[in-house]
C-alpha atoms as a PDB file:
ATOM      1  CA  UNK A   1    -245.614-189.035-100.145  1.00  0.00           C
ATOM      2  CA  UNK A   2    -247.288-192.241 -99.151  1.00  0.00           C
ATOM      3  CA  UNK A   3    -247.329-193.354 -95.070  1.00  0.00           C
ATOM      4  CA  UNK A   4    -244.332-195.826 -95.004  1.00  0.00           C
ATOM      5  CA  UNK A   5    -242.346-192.942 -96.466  1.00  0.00           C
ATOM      6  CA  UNK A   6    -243.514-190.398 -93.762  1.00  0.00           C
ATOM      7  CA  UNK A   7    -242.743-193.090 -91.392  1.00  0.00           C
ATOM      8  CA  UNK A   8    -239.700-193.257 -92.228  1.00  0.00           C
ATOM      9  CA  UNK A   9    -238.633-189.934 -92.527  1.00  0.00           C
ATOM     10  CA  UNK A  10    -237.943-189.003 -89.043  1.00  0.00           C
ATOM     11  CA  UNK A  11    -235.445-191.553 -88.587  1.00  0.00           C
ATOM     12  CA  UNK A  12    -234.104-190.209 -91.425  1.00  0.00           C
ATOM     13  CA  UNK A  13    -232.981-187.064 -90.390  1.00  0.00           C
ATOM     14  CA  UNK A  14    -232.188-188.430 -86.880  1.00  0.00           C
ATOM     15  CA  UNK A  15    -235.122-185.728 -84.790  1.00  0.00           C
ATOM     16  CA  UNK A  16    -236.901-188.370 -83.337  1.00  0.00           C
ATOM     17  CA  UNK A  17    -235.976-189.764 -80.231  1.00  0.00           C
ATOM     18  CA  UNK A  18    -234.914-188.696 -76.545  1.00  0.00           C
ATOM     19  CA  UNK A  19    -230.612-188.015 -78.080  1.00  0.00           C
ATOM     20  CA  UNK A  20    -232.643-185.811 -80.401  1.00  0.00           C
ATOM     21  CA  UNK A  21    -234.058-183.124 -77.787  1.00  0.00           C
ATOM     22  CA  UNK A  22    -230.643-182.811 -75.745  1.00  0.00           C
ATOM     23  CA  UNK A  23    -228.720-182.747 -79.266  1.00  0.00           C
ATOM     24  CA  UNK A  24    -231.447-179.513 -79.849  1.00  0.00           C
ATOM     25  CA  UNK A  25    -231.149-178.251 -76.927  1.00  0.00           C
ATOM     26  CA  UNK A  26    -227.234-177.913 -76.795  1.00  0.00           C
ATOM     27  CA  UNK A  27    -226.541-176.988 -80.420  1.00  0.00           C
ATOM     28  CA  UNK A  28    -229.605-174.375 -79.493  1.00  0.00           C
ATOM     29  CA  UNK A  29    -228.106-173.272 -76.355  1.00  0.00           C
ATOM     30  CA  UNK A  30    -224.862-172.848 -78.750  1.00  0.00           C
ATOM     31  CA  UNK A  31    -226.403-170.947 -81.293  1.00  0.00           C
ATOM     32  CA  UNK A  32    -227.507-168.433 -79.000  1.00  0.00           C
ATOM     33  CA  UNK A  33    -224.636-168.005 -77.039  1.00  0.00           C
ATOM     34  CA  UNK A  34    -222.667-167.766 -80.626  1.00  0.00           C
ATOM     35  CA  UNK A  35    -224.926-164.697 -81.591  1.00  0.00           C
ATOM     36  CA  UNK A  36    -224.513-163.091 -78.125  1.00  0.00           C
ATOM     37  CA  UNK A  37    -221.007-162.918 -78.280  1.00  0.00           C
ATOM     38  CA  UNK A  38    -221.347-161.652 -82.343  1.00  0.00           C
ATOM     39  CA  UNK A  39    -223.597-159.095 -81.329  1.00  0.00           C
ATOM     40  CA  UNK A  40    -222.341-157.879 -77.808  1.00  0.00           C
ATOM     41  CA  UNK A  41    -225.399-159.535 -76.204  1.00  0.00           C
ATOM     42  CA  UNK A  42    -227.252-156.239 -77.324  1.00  0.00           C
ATOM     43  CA  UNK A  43    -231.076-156.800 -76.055  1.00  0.00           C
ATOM     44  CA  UNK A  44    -232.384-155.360 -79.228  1.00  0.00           C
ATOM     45  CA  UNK A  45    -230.825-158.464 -81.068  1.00  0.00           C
ATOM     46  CA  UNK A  46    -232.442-160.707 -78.424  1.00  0.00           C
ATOM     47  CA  UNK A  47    -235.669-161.932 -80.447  1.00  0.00           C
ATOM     48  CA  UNK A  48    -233.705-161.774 -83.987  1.00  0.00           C
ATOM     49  CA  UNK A  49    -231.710-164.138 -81.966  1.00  0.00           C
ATOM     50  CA  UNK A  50    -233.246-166.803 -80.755  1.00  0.00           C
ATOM     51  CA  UNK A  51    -235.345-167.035 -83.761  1.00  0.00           C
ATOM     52  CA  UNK A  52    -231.529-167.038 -85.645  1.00  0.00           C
ATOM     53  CA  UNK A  53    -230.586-169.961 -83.066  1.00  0.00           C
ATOM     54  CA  UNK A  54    -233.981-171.636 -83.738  1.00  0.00           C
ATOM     55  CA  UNK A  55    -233.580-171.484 -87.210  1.00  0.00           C
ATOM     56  CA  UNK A  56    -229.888-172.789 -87.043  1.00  0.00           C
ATOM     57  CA  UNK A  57    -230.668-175.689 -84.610  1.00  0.00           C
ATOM     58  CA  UNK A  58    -233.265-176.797 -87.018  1.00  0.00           C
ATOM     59  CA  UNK A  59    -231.173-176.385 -90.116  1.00  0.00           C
ATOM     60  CA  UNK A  60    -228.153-178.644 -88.538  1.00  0.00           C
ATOM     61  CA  UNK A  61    -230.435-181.243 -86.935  1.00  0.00           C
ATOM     62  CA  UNK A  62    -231.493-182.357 -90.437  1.00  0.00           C
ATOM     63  CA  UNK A  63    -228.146-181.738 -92.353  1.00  0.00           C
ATOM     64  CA  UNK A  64    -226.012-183.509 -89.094  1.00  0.00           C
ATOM     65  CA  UNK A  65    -228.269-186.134 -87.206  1.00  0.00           C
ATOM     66  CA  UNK A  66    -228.492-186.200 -83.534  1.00  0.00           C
ATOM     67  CA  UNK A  67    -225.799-188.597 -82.053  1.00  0.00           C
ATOM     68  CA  UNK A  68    -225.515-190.286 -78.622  1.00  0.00           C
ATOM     69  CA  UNK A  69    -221.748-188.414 -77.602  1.00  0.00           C
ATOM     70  CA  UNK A  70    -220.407-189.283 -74.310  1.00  0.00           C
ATOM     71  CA  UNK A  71    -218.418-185.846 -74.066  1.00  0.00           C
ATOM     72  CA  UNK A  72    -215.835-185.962 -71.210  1.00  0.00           C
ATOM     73  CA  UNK A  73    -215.812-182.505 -69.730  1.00  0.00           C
ATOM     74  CA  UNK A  74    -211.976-183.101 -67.436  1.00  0.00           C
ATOM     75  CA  UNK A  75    -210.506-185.023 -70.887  1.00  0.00           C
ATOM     76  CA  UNK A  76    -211.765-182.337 -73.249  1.00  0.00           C
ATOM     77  CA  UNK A  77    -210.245-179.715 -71.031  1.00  0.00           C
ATOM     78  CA  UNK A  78    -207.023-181.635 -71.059  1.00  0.00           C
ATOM     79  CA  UNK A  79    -207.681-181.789 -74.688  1.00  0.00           C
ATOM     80  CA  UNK A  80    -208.043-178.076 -75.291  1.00  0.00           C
ATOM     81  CA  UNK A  81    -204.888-177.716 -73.116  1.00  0.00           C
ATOM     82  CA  UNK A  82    -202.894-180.547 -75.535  1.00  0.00           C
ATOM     83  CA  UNK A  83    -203.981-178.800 -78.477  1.00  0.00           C
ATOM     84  CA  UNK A  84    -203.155-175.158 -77.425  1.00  0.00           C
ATOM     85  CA  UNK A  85    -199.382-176.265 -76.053  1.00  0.00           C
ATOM     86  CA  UNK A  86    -199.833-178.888 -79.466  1.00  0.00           C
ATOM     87  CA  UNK A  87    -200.272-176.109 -81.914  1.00  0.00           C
ATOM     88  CA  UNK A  88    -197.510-173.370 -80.307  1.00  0.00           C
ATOM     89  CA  UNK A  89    -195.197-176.333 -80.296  1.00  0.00           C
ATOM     90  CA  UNK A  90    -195.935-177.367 -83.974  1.00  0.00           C
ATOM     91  CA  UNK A  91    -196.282-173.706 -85.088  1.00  0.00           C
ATOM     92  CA  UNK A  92    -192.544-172.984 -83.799  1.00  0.00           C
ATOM     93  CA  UNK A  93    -191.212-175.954 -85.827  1.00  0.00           C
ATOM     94  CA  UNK A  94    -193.581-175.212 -89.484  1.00  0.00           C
ATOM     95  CA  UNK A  95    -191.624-171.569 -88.862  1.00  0.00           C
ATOM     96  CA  UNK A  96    -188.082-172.754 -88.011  1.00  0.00           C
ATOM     97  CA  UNK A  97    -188.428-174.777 -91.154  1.00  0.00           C
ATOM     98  CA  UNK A  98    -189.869-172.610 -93.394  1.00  0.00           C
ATOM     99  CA  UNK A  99    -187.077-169.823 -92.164  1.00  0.00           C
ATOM    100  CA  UNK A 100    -184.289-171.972 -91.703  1.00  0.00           C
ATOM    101  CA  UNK A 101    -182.561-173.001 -95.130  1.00  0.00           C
ATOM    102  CA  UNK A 102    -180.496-175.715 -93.636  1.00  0.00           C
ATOM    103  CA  UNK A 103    -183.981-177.122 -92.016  1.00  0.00           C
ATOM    104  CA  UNK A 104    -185.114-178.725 -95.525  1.00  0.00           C
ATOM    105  CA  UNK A 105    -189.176-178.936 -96.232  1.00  0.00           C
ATOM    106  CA  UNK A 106    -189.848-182.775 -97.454  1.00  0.00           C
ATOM    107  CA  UNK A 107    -193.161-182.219 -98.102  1.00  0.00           C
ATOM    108  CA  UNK A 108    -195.276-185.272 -99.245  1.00  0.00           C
ATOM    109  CA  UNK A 109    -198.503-187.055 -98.737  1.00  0.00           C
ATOM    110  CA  UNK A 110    -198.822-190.342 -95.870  1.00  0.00           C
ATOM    111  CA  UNK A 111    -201.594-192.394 -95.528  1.00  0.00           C
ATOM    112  CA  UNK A 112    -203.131-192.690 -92.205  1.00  0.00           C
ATOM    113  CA  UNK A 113    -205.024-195.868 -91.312  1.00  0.00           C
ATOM    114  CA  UNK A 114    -208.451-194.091 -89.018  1.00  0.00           C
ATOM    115  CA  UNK A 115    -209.571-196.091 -85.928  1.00  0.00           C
ATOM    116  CA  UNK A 116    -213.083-193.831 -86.331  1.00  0.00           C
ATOM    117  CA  UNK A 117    -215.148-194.900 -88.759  1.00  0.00           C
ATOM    118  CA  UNK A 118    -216.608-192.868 -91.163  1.00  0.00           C
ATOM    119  CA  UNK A 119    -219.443-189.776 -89.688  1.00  0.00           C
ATOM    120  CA  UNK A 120    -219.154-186.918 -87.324  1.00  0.00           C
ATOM    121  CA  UNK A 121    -216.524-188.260 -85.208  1.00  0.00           C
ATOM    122  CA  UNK A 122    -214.159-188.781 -87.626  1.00  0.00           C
ATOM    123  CA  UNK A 123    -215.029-185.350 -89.667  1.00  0.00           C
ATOM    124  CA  UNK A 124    -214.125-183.935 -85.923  1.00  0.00           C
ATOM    125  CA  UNK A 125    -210.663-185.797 -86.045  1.00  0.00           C
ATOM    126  CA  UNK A 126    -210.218-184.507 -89.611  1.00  0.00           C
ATOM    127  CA  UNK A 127    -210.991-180.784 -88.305  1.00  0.00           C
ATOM    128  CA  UNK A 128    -208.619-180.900 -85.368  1.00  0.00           C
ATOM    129  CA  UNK A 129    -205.399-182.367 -87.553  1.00  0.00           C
ATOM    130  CA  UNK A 130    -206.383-179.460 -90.260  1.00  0.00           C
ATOM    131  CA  UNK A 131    -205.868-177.175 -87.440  1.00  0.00           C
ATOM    132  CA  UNK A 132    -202.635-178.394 -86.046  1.00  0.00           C
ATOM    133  CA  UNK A 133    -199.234-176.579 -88.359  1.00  0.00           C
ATOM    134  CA  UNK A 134    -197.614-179.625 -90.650  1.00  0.00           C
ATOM    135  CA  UNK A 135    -200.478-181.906 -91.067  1.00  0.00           C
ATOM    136  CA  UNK A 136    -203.574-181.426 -93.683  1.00  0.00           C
ATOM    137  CA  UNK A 137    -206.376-184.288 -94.866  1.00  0.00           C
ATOM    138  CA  UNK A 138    -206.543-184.195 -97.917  1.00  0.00           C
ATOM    139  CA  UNK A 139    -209.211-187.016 -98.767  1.00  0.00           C
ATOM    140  CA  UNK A 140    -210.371-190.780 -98.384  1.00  0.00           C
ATOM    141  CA  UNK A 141    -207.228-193.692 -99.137  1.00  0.00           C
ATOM    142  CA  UNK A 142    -208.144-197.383 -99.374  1.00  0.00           C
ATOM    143  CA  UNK A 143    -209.507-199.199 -96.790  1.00  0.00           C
ATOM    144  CA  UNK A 144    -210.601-196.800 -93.824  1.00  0.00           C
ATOM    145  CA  UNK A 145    -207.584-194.780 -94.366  1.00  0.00           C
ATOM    146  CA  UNK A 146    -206.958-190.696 -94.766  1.00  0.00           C
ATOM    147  CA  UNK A 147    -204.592-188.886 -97.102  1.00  0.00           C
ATOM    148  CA  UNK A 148    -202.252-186.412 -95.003  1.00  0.00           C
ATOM    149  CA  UNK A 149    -200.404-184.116 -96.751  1.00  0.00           C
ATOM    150  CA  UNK A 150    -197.416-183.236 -94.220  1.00  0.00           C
ATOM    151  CA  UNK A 151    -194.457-180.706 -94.681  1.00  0.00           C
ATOM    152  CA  UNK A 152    -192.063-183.546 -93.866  1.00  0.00           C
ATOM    153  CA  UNK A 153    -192.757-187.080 -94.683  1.00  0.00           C
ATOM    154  CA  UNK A 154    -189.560-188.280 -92.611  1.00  0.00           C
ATOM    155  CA  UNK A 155    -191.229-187.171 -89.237  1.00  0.00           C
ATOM    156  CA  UNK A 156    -193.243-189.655 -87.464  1.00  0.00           C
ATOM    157  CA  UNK A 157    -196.632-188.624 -88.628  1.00  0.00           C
ATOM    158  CA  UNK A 158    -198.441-191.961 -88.755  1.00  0.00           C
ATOM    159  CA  UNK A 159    -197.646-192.408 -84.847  1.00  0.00           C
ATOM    160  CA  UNK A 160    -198.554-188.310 -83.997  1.00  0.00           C
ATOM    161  CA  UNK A 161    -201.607-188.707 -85.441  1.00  0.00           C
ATOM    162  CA  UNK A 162    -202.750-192.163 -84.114  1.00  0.00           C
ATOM    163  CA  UNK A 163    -202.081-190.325 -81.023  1.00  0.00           C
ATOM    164  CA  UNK A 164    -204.188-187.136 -81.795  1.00  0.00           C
ATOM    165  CA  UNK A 165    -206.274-189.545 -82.880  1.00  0.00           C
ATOM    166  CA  UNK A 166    -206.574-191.836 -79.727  1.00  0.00           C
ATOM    167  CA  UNK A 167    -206.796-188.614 -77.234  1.00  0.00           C
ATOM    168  CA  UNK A 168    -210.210-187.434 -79.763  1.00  0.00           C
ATOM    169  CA  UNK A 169    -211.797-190.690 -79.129  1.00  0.00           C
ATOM    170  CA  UNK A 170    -211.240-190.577 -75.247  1.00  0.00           C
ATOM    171  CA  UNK A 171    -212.721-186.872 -75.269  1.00  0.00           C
ATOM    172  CA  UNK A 172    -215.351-187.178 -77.732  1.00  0.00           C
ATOM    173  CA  UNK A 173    -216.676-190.887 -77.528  1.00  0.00           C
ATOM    174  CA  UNK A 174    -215.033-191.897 -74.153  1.00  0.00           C
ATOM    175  CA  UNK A 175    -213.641-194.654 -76.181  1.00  0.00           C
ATOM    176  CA  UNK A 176    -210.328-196.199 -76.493  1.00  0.00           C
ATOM    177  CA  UNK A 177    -207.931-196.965 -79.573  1.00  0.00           C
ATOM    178  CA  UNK A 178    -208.460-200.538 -80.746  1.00  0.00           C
ATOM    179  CA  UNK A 179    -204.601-200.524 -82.033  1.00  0.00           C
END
């Protein structure tokens, strides 16, 4: 490996920097709280886990690269809150349908035009709409667009998910929809 190749590596993989050490320290902090609750926060497991969490922290820095996030602690709570009553809401209707013969299934595919662009913020969008009943990406469309497959195409799902998609921004990026 010659020096403008080392040189360049750290940028690379996104550890160099000041984001860099609170992005380690949080997904650290994470780790180890994530193997406390796993393991009953037994204090035999305490060294095997921090050097878990250490290991872990290391292993996602270079496989996800530290970004500047401006999480929103009040609009992610409101968030979770949205999602919870979101999900119980859309979980009623996926079961009326799916139990109801006269409620007919018009399952389908849409394409959804993303605000986000492409990278973690978007891959967090496209985790959250997996998660809510109805609603599953399914892969990149043309332009900066997502397939959704949906259990009924004659629903509004464009303008749901532009709205999922517009509360996601505010909590993780403190940003607002362009449109």
């Amino acid at each position: 490996m010659n020096s403008s190749e080392e040189q360049s590596r750290p940028a690379e993989l996104g550890v160099s920097g000041t984001g860099a050490v609170g992005s380690a320290i949080s997904r650290g902090a994470g780790f180890f709280c994530l193997w406390l609750v796993l393991t009953d926060a037994d204090t035999g497991d305490l060294a095997a886990g921090l050097a878990a969490a250490v290991a872990a922290t290391w292993a996602s820095l270079r496989l996800m690269s530290a970004q500047q996030w401006s999480l929103r602690p009040i609009k992610l709570a409101e968030f979770v809150l949205h999602f919870l009553r979101q999900s119980i809401v859309a979980g009623v209707d996926v079961a009326q349908r799916a139990l109801d013969p006269r409620l007919r299934l018009r399952p389908g595919f849409v394409v959804y035009q993303a605000h986000l662009p492409p990278g973690t913020a978007r891959d967090a969008f496209s985790a959250i709409m997996s998660l809510l009943p109805g609603t599953l990406p399914c892969g990149p469309a043309e332009g900066n667009g997502l397939t959704v497959h949906c259990l009924d195409v004659t629903q509004p799902v464009v303008e749901q998910l532009a709205a999922e998609e517009a509360l996601c921004m505010q909590t993780l990026r403190g940003a607002q929809s362009n449109g």
